[in-house]
PDB file of N, CA and C in Angstrom:
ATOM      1  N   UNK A   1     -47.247   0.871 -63.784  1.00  0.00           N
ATOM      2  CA  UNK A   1     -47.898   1.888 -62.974  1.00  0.00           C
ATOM      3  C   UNK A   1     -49.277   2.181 -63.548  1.00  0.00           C
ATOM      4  N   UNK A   2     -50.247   2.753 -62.928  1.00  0.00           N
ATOM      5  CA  UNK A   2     -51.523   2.653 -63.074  1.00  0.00           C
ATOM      6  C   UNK A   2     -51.834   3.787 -63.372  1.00  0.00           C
ATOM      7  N   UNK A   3     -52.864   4.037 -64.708  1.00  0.00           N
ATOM      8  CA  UNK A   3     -53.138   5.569 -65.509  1.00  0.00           C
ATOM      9  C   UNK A   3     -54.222   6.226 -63.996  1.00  0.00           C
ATOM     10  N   UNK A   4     -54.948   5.427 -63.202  1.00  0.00           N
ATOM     11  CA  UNK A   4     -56.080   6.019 -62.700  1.00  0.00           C
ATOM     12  C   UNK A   4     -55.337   6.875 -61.220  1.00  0.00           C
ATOM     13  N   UNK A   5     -56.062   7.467 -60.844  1.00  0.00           N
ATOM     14  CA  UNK A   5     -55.221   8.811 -59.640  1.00  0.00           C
ATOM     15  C   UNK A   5     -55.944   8.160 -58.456  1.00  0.00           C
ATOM     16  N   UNK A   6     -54.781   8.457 -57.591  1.00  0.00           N
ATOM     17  CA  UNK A   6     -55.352   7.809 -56.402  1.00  0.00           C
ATOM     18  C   UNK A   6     -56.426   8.416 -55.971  1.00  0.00           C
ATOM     19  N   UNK A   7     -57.483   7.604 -55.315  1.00  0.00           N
ATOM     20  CA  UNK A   7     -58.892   8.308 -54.247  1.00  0.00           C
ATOM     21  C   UNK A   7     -58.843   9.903 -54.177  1.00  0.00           C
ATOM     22  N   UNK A   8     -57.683  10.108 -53.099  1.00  0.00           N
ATOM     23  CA  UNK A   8     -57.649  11.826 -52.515  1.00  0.00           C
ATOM     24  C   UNK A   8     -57.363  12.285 -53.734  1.00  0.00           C
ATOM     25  N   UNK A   9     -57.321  12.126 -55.134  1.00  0.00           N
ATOM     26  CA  UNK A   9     -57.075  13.305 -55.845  1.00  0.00           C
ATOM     27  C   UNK A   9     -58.465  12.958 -56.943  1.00  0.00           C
ATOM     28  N   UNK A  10     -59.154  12.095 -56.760  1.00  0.00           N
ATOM     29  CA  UNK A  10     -60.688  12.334 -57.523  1.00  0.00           C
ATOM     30  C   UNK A  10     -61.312  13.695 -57.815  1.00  0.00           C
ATOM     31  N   UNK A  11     -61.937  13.801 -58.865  1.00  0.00           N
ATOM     32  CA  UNK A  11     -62.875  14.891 -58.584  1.00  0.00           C
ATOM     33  C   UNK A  11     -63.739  14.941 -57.756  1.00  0.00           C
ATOM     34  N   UNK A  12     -63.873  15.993 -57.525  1.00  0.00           N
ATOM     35  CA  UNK A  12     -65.391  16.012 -56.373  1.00  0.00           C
ATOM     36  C   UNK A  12     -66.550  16.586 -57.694  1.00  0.00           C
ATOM     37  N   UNK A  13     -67.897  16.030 -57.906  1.00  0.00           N
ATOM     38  CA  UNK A  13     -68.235  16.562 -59.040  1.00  0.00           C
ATOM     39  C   UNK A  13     -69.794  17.196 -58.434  1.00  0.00           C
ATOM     40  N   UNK A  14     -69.788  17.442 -57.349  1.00  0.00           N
ATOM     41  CA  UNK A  14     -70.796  18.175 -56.232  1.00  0.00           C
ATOM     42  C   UNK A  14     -70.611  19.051 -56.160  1.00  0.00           C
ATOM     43  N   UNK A  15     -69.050  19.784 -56.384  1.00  0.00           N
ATOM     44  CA  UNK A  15     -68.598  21.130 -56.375  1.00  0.00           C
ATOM     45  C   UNK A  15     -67.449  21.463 -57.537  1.00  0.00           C
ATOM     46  N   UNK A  16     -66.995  22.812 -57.614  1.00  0.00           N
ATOM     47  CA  UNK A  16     -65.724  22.977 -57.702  1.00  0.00           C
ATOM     48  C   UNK A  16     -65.075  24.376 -57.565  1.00  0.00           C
ATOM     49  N   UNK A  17     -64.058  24.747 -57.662  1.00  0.00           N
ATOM     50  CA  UNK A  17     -63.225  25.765 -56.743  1.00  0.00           C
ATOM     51  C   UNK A  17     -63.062  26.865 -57.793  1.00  0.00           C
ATOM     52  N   UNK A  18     -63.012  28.138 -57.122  1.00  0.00           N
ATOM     53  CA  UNK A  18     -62.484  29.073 -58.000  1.00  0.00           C
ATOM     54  C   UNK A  18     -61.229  29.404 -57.438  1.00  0.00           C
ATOM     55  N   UNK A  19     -60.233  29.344 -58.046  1.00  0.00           N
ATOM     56  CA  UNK A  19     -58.383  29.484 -57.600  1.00  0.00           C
ATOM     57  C   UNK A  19     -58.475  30.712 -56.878  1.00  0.00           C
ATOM     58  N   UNK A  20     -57.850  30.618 -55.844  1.00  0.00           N
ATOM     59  CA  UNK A  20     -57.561  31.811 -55.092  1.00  0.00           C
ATOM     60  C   UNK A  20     -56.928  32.894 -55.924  1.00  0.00           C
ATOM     61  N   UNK A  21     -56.109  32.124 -56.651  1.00  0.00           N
ATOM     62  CA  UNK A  21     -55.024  33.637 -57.680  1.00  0.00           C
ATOM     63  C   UNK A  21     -56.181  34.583 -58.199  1.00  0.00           C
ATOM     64  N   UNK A  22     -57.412  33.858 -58.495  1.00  0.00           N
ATOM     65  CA  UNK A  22     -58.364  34.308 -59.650  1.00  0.00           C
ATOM     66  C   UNK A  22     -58.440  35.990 -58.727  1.00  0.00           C
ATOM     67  N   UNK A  23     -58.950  35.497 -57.408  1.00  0.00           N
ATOM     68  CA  UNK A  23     -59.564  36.594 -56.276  1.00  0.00           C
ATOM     69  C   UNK A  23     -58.667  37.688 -56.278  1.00  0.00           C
ATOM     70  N   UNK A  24     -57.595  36.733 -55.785  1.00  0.00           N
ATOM     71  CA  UNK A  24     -56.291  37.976 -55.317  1.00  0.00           C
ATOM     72  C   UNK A  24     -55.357  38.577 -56.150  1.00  0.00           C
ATOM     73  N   UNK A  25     -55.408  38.081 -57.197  1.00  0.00           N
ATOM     74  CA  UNK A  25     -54.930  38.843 -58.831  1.00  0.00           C
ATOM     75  C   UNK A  25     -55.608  40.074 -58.832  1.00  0.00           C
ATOM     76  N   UNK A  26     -57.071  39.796 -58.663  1.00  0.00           N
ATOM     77  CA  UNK A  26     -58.191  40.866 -58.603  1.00  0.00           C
ATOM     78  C   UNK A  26     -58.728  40.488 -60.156  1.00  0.00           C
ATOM     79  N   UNK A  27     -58.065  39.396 -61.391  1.00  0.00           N
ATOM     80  CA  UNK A  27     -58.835  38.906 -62.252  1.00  0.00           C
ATOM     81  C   UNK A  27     -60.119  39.019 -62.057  1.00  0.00           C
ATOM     82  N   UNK A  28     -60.385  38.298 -61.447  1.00  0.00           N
ATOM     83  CA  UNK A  28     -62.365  38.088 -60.980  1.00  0.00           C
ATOM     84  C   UNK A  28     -63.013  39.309 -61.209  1.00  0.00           C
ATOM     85  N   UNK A  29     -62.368  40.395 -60.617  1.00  0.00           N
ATOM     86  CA  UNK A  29     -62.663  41.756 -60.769  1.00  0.00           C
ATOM     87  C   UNK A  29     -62.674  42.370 -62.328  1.00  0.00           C
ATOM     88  N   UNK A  30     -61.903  41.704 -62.408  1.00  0.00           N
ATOM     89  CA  UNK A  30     -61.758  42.781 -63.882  1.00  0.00           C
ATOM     90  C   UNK A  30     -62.813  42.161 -65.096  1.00  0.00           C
ATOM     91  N   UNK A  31     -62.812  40.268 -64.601  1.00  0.00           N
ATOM     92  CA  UNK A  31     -64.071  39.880 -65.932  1.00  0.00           C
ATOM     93  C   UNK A  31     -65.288  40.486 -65.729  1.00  0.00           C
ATOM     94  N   UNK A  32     -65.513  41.170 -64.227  1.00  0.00           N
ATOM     95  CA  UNK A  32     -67.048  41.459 -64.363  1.00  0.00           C
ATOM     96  C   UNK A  32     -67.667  40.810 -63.869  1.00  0.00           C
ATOM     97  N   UNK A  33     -68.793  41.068 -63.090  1.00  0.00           N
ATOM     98  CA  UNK A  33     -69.388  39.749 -62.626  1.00  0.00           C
ATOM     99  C   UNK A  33     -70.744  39.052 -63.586  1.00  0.00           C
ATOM    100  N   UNK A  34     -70.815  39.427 -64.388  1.00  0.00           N
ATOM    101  CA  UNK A  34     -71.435  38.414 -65.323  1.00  0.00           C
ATOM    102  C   UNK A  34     -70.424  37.818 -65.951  1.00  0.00           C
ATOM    103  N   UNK A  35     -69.320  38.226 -66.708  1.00  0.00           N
ATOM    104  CA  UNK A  35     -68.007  36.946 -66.962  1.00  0.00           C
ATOM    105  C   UNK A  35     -68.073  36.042 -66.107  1.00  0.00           C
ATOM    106  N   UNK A  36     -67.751  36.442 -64.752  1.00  0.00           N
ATOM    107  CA  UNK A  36     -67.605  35.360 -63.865  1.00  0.00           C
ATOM    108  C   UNK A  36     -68.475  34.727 -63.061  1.00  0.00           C
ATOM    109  N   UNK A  37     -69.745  34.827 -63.229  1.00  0.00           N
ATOM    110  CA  UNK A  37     -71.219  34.444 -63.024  1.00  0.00           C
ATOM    111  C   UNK A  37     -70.926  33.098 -64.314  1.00  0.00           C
ATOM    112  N   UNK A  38     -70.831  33.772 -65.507  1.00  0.00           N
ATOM    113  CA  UNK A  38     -70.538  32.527 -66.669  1.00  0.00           C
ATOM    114  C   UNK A  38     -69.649  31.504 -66.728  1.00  0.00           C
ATOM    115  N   UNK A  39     -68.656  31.638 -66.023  1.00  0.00           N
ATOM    116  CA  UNK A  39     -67.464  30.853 -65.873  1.00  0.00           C
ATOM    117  C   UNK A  39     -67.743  29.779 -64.961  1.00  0.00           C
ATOM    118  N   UNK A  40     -68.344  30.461 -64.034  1.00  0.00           N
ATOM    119  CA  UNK A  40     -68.977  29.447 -62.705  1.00  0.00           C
ATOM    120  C   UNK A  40     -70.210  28.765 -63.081  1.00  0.00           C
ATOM    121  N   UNK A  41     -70.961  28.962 -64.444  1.00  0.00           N
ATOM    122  CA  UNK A  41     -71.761  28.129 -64.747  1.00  0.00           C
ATOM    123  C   UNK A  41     -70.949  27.111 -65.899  1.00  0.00           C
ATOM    124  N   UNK A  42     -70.202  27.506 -66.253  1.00  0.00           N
ATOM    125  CA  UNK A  42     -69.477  26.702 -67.863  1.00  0.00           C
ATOM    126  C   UNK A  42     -68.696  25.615 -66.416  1.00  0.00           C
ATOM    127  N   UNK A  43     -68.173  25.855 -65.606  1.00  0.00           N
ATOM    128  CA  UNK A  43     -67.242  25.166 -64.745  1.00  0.00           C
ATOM    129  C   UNK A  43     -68.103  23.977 -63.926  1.00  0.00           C
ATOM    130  N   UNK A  44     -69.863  24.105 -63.956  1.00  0.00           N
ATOM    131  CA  UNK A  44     -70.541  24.041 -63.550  1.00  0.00           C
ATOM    132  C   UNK A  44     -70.910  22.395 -64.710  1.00  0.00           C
ATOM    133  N   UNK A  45     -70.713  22.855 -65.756  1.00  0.00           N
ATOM    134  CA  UNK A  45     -70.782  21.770 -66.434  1.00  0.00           C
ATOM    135  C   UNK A  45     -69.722  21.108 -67.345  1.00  0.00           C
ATOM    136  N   UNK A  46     -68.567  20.933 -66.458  1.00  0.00           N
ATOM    137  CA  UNK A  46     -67.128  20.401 -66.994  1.00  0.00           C
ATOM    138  C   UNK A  46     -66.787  18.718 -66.462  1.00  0.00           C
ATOM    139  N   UNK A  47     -66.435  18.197 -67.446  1.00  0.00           N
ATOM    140  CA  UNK A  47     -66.147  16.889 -67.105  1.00  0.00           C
ATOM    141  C   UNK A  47     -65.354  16.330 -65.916  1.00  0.00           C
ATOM    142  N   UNK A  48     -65.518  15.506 -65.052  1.00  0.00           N
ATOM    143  CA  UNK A  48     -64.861  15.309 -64.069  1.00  0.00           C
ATOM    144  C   UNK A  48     -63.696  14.926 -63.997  1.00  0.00           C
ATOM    145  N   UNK A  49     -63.603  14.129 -65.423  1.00  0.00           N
ATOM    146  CA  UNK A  49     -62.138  13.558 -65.371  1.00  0.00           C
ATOM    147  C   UNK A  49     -61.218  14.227 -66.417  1.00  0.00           C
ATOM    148  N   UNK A  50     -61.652  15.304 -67.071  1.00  0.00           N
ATOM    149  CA  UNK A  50     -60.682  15.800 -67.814  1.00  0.00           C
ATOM    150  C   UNK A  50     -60.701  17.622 -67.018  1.00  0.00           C
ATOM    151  N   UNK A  51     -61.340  18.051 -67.020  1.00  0.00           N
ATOM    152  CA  UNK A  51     -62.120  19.227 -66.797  1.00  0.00           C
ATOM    153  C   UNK A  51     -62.594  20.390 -68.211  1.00  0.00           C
ATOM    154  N   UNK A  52     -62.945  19.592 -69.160  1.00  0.00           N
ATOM    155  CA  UNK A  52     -63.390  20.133 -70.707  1.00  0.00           C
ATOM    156  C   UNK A  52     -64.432  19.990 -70.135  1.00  0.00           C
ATOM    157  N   UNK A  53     -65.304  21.207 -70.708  1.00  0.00           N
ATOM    158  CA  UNK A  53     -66.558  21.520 -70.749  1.00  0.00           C
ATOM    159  C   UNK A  53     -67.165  22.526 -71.563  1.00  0.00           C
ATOM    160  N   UNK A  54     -67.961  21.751 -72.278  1.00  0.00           N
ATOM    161  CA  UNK A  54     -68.982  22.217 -73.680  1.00  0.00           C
ATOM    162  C   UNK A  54     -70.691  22.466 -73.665  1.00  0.00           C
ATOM    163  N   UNK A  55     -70.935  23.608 -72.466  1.00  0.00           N
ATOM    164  CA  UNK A  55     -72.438  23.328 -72.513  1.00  0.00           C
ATOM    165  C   UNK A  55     -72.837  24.114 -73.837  1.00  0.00           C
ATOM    166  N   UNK A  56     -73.550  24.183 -74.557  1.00  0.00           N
ATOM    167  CA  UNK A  56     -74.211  24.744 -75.635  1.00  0.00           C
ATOM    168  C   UNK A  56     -74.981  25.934 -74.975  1.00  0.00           C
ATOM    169  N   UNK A  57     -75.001  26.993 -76.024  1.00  0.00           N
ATOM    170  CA  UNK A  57     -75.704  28.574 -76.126  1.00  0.00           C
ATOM    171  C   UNK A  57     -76.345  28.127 -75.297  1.00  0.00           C
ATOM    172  N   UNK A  58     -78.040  27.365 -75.426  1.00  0.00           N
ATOM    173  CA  UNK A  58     -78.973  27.213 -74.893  1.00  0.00           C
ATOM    174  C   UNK A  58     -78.806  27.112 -73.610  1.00  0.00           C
ATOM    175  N   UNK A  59     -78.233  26.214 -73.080  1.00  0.00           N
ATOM    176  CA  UNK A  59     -77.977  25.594 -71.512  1.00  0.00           C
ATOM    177  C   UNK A  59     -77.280  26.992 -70.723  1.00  0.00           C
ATOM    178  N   UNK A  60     -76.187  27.322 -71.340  1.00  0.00           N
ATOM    179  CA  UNK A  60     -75.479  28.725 -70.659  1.00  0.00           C
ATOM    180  C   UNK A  60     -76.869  29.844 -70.807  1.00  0.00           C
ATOM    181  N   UNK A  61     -77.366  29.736 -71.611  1.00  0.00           N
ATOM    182  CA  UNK A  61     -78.880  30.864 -71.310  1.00  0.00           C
ATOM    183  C   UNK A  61     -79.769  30.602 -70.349  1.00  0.00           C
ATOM    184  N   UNK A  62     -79.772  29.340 -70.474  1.00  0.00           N
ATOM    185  CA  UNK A  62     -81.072  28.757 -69.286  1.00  0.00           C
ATOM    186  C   UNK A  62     -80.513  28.790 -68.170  1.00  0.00           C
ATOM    187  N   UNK A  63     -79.064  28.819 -67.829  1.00  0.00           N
ATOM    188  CA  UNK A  63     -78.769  28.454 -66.260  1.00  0.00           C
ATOM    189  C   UNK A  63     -78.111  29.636 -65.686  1.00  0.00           C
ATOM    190  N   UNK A  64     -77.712  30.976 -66.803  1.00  0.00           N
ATOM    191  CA  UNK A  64     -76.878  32.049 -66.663  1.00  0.00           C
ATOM    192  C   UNK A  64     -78.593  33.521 -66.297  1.00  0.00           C
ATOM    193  N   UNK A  65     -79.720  33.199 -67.633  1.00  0.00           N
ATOM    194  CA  UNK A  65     -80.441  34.327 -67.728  1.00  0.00           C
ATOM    195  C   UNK A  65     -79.885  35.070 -68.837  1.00  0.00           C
ATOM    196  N   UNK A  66     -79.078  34.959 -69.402  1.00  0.00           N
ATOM    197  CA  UNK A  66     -78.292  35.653 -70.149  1.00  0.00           C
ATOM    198  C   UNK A  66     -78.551  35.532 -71.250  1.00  0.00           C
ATOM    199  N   UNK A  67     -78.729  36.488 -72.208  1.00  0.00           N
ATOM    200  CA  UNK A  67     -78.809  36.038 -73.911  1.00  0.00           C
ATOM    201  C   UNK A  67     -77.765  36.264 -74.730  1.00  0.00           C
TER     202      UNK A  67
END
């Protein structure tokens, strides 16, 4: 059997999703919206095929505004 995932379950690496639970938990709510302004940029730069993602201080400053 073959390690690679079929087509329909590729990443799409043009986008990616924030889980509905996140919304309707009301989580989202509670990180704040700069938490979750940050999350959507860290998610922003996560690997396609694992979904680990390591942008460095700098990059999360430059793409967040944030210090």
């Amino acid at each position: 059997m073959s390690d690679k995932q079929p087509d329909m379950f590729e990443a799409q690496t043009g986008w990616f999703h924030v889980m509905k639970t996140m919304i309707t938990s009301k989580e989202a709510k509670d990180l704040g919206g700069n938490a979750f302004f940050l999350y959507g940029v860290i998610k922003t730069f996560a690997n396609s095929n694992d979904g680990r993602s390591f942008p460095s201080l700098d990059t999360l400053m430059e793409f967040t505004g944030m210090s």
